[in-house]
PDB file of N, CA and C in Angstrom:
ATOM      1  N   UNK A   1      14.229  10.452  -7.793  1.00  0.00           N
ATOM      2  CA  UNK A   1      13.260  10.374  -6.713  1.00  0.00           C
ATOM      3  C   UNK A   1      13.285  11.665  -5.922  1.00  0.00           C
ATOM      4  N   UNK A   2      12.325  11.966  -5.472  1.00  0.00           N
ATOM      5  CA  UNK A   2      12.000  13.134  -4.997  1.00  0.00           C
ATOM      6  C   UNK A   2      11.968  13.225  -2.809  1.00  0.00           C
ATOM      7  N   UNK A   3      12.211  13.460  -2.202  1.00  0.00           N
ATOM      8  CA  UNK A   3      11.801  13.546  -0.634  1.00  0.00           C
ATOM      9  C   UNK A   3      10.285  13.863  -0.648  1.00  0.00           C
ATOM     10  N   UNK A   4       9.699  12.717   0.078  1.00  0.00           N
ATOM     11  CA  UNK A   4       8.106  13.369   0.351  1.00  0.00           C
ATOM     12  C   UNK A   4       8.272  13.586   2.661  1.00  0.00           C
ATOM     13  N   UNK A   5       7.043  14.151   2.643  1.00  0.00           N
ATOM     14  CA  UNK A   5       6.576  14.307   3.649  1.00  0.00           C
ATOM     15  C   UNK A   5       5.710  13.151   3.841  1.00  0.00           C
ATOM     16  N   UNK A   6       5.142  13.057   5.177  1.00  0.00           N
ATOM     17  CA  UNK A   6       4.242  11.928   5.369  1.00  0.00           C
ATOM     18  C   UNK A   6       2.773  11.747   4.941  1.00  0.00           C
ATOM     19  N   UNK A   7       2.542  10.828   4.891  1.00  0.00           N
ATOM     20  CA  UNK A   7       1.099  10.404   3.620  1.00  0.00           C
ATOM     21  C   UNK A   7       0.070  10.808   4.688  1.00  0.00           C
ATOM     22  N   UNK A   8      -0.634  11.647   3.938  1.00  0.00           N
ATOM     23  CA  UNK A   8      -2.428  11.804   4.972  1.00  0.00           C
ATOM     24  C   UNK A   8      -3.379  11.495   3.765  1.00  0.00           C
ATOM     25  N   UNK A   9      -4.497  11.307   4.430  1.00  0.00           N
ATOM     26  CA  UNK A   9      -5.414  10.573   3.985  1.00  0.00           C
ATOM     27  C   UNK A   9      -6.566  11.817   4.398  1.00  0.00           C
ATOM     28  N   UNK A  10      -7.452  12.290   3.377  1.00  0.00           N
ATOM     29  CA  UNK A  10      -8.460  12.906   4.062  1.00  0.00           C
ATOM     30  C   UNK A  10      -9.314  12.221   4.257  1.00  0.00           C
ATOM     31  N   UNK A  11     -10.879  12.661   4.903  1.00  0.00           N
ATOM     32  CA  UNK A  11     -11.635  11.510   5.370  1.00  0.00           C
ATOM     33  C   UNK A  11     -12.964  11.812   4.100  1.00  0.00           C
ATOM     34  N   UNK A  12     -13.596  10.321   4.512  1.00  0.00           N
ATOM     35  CA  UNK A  12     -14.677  10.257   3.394  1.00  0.00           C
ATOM     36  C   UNK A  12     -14.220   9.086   2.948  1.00  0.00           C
ATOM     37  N   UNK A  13     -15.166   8.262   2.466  1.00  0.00           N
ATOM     38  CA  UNK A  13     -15.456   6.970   1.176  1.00  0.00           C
ATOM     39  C   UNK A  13     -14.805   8.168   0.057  1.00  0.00           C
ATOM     40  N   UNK A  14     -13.793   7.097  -0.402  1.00  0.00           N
ATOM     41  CA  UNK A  14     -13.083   7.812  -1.968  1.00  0.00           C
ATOM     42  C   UNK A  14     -12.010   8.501  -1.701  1.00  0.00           C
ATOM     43  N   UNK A  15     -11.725   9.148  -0.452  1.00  0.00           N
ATOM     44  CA  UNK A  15     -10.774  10.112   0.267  1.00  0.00           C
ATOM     45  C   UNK A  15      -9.600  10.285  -0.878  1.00  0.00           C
ATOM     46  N   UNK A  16      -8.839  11.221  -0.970  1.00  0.00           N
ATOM     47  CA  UNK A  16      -7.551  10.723  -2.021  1.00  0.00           C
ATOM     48  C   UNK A  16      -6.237  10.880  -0.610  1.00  0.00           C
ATOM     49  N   UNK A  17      -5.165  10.337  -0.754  1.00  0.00           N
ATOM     50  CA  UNK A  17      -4.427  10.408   0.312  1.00  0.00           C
ATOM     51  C   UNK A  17      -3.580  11.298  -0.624  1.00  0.00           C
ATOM     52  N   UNK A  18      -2.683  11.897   0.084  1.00  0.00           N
ATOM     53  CA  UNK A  18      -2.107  13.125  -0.078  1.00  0.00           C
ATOM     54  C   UNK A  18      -0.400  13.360   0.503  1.00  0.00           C
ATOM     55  N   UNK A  19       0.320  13.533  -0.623  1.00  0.00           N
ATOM     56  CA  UNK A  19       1.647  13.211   0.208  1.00  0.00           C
ATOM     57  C   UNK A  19       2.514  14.523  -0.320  1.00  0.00           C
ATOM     58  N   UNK A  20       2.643  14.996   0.646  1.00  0.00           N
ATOM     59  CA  UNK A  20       3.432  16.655   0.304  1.00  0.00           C
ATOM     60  C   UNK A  20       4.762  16.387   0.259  1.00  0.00           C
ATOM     61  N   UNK A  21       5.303  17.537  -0.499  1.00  0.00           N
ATOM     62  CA  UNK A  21       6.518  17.706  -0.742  1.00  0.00           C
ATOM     63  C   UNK A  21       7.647  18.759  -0.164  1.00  0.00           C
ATOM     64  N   UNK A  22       8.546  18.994   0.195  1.00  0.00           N
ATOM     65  CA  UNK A  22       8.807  19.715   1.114  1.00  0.00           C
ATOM     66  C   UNK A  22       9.221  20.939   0.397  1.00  0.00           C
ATOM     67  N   UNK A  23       8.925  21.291  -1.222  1.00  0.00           N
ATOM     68  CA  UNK A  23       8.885  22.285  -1.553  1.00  0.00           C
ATOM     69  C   UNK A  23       7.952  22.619  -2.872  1.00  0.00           C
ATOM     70  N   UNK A  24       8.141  23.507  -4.090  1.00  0.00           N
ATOM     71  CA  UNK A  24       7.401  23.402  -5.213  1.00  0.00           C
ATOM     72  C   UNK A  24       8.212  22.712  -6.012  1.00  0.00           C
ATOM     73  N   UNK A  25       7.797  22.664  -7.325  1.00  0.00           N
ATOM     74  CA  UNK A  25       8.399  21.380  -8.018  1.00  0.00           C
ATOM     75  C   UNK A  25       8.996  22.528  -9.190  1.00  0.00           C
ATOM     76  N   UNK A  26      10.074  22.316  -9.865  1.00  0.00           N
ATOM     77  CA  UNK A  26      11.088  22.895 -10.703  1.00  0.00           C
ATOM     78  C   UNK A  26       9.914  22.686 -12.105  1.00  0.00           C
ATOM     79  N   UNK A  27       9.574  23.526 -13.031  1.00  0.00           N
ATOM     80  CA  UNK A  27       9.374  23.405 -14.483  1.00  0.00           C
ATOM     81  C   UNK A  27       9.985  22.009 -15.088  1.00  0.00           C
ATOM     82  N   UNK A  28       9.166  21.256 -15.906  1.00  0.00           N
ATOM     83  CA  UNK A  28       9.073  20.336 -16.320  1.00  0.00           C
ATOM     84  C   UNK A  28       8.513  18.755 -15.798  1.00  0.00           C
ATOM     85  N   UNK A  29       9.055  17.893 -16.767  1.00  0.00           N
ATOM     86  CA  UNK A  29       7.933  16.817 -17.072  1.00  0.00           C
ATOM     87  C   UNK A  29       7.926  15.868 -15.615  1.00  0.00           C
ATOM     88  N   UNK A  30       7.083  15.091 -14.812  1.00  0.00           N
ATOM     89  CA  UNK A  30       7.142  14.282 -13.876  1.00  0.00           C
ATOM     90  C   UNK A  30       6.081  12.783 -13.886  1.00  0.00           C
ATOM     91  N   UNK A  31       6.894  12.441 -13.249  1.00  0.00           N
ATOM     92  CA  UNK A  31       6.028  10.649 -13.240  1.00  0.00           C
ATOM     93  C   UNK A  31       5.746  10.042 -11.666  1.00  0.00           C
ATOM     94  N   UNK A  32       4.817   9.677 -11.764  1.00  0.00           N
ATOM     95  CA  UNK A  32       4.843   8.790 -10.124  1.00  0.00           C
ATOM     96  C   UNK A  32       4.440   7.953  -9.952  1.00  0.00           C
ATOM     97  N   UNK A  33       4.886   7.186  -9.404  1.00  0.00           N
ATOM     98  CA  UNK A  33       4.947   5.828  -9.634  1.00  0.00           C
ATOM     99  C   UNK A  33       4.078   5.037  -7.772  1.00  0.00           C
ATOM    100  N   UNK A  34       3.275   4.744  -8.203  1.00  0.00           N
ATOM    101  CA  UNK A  34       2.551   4.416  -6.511  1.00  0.00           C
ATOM    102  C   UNK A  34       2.518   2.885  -6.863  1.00  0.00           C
ATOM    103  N   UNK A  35       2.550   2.234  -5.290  1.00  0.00           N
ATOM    104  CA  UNK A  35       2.273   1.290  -4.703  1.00  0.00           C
ATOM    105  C   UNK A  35       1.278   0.958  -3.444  1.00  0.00           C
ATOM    106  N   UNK A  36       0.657   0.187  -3.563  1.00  0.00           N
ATOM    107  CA  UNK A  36      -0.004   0.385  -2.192  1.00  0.00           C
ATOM    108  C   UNK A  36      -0.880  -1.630  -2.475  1.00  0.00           C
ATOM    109  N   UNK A  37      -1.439  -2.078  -1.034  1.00  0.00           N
ATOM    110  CA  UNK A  37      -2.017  -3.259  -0.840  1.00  0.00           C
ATOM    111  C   UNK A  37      -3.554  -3.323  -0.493  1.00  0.00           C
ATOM    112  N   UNK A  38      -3.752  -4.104  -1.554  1.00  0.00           N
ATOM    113  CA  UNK A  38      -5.548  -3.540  -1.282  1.00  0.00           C
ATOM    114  C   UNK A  38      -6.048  -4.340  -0.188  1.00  0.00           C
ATOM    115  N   UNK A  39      -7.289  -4.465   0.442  1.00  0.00           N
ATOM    116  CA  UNK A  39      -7.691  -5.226   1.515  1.00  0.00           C
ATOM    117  C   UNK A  39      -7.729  -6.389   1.414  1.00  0.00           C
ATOM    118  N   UNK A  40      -8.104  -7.018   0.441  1.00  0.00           N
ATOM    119  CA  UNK A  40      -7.461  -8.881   0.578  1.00  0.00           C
ATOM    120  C   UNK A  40      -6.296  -8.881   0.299  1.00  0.00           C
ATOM    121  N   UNK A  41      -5.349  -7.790   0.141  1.00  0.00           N
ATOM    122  CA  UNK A  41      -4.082  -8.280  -0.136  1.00  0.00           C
ATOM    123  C   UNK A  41      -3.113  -8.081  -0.907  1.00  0.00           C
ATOM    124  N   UNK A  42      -3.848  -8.189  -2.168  1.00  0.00           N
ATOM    125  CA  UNK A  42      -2.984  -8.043  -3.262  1.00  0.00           C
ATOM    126  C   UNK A  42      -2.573  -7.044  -3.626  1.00  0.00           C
ATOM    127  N   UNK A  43      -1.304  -6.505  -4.595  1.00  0.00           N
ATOM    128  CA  UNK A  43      -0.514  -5.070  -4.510  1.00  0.00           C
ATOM    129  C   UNK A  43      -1.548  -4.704  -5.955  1.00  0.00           C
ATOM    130  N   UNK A  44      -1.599  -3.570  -5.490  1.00  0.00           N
ATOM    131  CA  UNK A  44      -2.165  -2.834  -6.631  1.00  0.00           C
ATOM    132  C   UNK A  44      -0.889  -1.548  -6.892  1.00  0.00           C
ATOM    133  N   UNK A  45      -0.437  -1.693  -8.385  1.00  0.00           N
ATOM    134  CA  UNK A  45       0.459  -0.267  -8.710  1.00  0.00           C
ATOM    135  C   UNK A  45      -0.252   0.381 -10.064  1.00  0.00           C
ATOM    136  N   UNK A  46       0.657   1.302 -10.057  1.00  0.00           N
ATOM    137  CA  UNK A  46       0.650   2.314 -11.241  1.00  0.00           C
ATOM    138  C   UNK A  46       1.168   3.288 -11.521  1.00  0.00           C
ATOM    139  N   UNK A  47       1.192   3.959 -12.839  1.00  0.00           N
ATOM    140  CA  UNK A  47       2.004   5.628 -12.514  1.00  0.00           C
ATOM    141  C   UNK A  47       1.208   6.538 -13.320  1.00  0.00           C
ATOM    142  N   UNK A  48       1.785   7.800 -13.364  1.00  0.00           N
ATOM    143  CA  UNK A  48       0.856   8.616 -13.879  1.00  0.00           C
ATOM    144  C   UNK A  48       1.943  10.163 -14.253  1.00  0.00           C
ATOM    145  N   UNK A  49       1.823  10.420 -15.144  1.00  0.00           N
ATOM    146  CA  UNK A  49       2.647  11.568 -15.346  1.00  0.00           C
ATOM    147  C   UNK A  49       1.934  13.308 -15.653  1.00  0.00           C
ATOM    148  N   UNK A  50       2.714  14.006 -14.945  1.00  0.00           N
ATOM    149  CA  UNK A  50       1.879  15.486 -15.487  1.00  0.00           C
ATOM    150  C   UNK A  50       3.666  16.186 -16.051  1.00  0.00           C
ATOM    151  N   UNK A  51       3.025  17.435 -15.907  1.00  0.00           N
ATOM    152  CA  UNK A  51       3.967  18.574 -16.513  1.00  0.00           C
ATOM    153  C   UNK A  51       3.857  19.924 -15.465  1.00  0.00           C
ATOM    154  N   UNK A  52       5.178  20.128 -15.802  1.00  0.00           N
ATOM    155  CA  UNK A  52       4.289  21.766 -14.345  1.00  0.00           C
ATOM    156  C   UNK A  52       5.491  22.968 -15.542  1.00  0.00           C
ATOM    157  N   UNK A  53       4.538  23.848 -15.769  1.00  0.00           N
ATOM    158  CA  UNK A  53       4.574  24.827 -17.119  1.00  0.00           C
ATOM    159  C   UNK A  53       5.396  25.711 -15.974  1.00  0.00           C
ATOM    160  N   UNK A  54       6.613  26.430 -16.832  1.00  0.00           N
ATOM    161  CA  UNK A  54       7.535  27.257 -16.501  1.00  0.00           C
ATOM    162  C   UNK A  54       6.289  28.477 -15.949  1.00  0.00           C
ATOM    163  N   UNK A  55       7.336  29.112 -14.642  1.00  0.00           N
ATOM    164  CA  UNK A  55       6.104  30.731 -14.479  1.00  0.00           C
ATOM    165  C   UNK A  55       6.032  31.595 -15.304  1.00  0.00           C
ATOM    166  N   UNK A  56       4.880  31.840 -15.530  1.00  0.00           N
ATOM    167  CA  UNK A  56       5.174  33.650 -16.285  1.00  0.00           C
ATOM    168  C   UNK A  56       5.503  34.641 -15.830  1.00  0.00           C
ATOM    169  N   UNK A  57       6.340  35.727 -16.643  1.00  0.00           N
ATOM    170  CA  UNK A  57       7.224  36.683 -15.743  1.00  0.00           C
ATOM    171  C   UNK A  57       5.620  37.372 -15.042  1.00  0.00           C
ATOM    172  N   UNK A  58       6.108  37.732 -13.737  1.00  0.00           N
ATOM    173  CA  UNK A  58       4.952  38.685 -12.988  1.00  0.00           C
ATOM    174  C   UNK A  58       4.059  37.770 -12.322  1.00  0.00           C
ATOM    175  N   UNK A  59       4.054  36.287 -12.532  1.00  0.00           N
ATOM    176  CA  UNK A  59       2.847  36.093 -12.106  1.00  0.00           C
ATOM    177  C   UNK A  59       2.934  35.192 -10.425  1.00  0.00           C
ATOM    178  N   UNK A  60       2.217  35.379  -9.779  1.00  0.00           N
ATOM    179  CA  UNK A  60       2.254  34.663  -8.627  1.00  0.00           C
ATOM    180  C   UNK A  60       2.204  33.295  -8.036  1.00  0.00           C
ATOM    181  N   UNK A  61       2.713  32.933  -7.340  1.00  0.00           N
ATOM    182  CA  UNK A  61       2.352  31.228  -6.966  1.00  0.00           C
ATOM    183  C   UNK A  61       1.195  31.472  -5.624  1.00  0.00           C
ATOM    184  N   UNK A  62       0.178  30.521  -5.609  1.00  0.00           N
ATOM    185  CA  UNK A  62      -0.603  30.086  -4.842  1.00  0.00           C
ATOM    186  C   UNK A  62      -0.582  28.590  -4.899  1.00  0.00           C
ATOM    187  N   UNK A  63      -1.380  28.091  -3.887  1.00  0.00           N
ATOM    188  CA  UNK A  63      -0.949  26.958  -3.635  1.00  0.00           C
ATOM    189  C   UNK A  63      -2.278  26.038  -4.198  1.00  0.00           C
ATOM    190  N   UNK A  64      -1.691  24.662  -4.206  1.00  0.00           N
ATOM    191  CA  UNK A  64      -3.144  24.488  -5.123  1.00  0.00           C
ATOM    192  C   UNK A  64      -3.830  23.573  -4.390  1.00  0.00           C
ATOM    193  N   UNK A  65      -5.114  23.504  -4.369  1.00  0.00           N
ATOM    194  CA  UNK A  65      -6.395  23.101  -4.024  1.00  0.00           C
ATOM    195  C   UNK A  65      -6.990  21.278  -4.851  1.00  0.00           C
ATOM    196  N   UNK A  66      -7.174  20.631  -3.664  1.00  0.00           N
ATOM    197  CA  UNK A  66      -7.338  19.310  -4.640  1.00  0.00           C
ATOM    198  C   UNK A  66      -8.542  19.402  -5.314  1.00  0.00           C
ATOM    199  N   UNK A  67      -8.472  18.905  -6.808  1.00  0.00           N
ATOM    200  CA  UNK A  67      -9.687  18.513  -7.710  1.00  0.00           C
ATOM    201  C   UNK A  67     -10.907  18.250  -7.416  1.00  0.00           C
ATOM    202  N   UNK A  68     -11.934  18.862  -7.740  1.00  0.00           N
ATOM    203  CA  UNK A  68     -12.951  18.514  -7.145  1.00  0.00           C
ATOM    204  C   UNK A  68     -13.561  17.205  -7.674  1.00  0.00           C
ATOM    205  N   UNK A  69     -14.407  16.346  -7.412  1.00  0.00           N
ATOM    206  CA  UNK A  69     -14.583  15.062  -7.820  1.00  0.00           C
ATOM    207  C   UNK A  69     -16.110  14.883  -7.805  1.00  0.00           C
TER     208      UNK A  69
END
C-alpha cells in the first residue's frame, strides 16, 4: 500500500476525483484497488492496473495532465 494525500474531486457531471501521492512512483507494475458507496447505497468496487516504464537516460519528468474525456 502506498500513502495517498487527500481525495479532490474536480467539478462537473463525470468529474474524476483525484488522489495524489506524496511523490512519483518507482518503475514498474501497479494495481488499485477503489472502493466507494453509490447514492442508494450500495458499495461499488474495483481495480485497475497500469505500468510506469523505467526513465530514459536524459530525459525529463513533467508532471502529468488528466486524460481528456
Amino acid at each position: 500500500a502506498l500513502p495517498t494525500g487527500p481525495l479532490a474531486r474536480a467539478t462537473g457531471a463525470g468529474a474524476p476525483i483525484v488522489v495524489p501521492l506524496p511523490r512519483p512512483l518507482a518503475a514498474g507494475r501497479y494495481t488499485v484497488r477503489w472502493r466507494t458507496m453509490a447514492r442508494d447505497g450500495h458499495v461499488l468496487d474495483g481495480q485497475y492496473g497500469f505500468t510506469v516504464a523505467p526513465a530514459r537516460p536524459g530525459a525529463t519528468t513533467a508532471a502529468a495532465a488528466p486524460a481528456a474525456r
